[in-house]
Protein backbone atom coordinates (compact mmCIF):
# COMPACT_ATOMS: atom_id res chain seq x y z
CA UNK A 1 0.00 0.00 0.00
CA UNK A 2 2.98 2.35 1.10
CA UNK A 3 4.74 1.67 -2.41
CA UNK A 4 1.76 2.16 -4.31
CA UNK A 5 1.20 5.66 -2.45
CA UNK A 6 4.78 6.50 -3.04
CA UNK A 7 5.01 5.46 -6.88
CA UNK A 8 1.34 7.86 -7.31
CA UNK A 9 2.99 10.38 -5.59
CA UNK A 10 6.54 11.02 -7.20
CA UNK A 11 4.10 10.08 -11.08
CA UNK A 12 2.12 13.23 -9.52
CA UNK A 13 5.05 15.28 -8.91
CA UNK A 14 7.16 14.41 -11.82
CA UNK A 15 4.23 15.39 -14.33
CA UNK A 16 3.43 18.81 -12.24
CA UNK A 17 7.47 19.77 -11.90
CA UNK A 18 7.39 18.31 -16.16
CA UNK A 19 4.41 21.13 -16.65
CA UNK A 20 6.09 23.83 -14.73
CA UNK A 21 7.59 24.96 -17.84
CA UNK A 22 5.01 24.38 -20.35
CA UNK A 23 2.80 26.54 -18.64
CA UNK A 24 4.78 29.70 -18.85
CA UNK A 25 3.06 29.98 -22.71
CA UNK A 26 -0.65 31.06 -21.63
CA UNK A 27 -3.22 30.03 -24.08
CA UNK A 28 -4.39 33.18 -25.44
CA UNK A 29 -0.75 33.40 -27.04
CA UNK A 30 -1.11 30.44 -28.96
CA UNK A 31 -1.40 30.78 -32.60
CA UNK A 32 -3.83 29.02 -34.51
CA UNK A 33 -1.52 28.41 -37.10
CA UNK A 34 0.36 25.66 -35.96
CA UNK A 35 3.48 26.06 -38.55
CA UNK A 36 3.65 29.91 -37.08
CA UNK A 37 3.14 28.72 -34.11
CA UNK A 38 6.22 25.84 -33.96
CA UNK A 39 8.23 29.09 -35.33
CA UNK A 40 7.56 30.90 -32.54
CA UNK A 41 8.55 28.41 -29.99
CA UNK A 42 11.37 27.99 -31.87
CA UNK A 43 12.64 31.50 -31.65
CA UNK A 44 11.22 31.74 -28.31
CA UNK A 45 13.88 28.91 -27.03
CA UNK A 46 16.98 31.15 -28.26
CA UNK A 47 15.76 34.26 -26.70
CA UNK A 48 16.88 34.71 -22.69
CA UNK A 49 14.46 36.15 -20.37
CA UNK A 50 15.82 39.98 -19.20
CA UNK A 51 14.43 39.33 -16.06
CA UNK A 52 15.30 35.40 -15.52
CA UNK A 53 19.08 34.96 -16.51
CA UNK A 54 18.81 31.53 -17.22
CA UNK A 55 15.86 30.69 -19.05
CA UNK A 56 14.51 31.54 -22.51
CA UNK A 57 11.39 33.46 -22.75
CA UNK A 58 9.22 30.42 -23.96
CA UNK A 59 9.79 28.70 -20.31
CA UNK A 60 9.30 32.00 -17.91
CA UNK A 61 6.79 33.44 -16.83
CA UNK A 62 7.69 36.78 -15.91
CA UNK A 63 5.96 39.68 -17.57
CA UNK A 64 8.70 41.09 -19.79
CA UNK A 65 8.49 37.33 -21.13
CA UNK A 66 5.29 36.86 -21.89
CA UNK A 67 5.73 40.82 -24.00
CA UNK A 68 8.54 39.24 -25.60
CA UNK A 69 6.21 36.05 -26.53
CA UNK A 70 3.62 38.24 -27.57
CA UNK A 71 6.24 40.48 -29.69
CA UNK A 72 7.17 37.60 -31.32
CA UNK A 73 3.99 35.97 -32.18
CA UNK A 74 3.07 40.04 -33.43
CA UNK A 75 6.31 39.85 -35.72
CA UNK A 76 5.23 36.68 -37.37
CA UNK A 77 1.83 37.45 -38.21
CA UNK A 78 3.39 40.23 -39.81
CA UNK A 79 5.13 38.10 -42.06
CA UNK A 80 8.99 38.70 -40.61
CA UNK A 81 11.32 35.82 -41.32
CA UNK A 82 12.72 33.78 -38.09
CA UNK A 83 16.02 35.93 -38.42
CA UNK A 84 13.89 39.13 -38.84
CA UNK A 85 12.42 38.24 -35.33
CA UNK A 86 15.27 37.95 -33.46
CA UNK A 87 17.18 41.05 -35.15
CA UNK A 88 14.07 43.42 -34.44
CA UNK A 89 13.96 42.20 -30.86
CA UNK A 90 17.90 42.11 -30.42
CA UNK A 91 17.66 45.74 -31.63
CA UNK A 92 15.44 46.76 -28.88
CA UNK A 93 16.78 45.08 -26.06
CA UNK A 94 20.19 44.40 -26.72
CA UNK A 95 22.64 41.39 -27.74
CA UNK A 96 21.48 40.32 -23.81
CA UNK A 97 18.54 38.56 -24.79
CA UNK A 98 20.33 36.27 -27.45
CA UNK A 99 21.51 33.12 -25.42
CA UNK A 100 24.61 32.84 -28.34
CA UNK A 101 25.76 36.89 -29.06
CA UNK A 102 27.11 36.92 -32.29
CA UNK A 103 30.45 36.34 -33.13
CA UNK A 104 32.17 39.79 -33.84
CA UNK A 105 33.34 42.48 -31.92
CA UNK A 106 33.81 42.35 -28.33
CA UNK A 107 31.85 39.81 -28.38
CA UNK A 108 34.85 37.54 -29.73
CA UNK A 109 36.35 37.92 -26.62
CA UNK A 110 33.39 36.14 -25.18
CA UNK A 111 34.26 33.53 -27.38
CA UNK A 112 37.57 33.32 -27.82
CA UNK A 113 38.54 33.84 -24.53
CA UNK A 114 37.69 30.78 -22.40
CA UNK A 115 39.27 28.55 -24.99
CA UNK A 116 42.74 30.28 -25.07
CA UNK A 117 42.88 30.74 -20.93
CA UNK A 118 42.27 26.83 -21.38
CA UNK A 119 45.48 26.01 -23.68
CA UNK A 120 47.27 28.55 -21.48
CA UNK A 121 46.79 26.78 -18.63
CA UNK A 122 47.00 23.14 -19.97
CA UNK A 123 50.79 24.19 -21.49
CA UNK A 124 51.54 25.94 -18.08
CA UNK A 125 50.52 22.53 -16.43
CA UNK A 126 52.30 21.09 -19.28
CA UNK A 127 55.29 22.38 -18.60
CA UNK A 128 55.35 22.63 -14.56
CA UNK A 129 54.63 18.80 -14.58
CA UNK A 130 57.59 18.16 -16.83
CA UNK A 131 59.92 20.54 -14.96
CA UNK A 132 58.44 18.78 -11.80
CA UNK A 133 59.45 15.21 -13.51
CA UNK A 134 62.77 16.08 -13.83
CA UNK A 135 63.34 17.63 -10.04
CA UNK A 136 62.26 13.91 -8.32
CA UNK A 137 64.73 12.45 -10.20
CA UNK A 138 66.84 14.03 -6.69
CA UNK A 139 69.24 16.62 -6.58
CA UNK A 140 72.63 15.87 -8.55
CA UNK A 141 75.36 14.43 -6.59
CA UNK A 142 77.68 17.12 -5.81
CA UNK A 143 81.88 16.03 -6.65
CA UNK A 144 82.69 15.06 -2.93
CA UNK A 145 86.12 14.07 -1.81
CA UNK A 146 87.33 10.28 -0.78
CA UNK A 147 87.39 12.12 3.12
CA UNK A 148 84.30 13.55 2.72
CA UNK A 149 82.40 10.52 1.50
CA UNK A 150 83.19 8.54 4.24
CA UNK A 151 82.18 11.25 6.58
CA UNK A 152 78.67 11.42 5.16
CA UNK A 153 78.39 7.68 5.51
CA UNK A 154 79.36 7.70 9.08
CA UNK A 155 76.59 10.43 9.83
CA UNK A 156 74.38 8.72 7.46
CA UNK A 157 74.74 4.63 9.34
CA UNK A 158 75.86 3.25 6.52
């Protein structure tokens, strides 16, 4: 009875926390075209939320989202192309809603940047490891005398 109670539950819980996201589209944005509709979503998914950093405005449900949703769905009707969409949008709020900035400008730094501190480090570690390598080898013997040899072995218990 317990596991049967259990197994309802977490089905219950997985579907709700699967829905959470779904529901941020209300219904009276849906299209009733479903080709301009599947175009919206699909722009929707590569524009971030200004308000939630980490989501795209087709899963949040803050205001500003559901403008954005409704901008797009606007834009569409109007017969703008997918890329049309997001450059009219970009230009109004900025390169920060696009989850992938473009690839020029400062924005190659963006880019570029995490890949080169990367190889940077990876030859640094490169390098340190092989320096490293050839210190345990132990320190070189220095040139000791017959006298002197013998006195280290004493000391030493040899």
């Amino acid at each position: 009875m317990l596991r049967k109670t259990l197994l309802v539950v977490t089905l219950v819980l997985s579907a709700l926390i699967s829905l959470g996201p779904a529901l941020a589209v209300q219904p009276d944005e849906i299209m009733k075209d479903p080709a301009l509709e599947a175009r919206a979503r699909e722009i929707s998914k590569v524009l971030r939320c200004p308000v939630c950093q980490g989501e795209n405005i087709d899963d949040s449900n803050a205001e500003v989202s559901r403008d954005l949703r409704l901008l797009v769905r606007e834009r569409l009707k109007a017969g703008d192309t997918n890329s049309q969409v997001i450059d009219y949008i970009t230009a109004r709020y900025g390169e920060y809603v696009l989850f992938e900035p473009e690839k020029r400008g400062a924005n190659l730094l963006l880019w570029y940047l995490g890949p080169a501190t990367l190889i940077v480090a990876l030859t640094g570690g490169f390098f340190y490891v092989r320096s490293r390598r050839g210190a345990s080898e132990g320190p070189a013997q220095p040139d000791l005398s017959d006298e002197e040899r013998k006195r280290l072995e004493e000391l030493m218990g040899e």
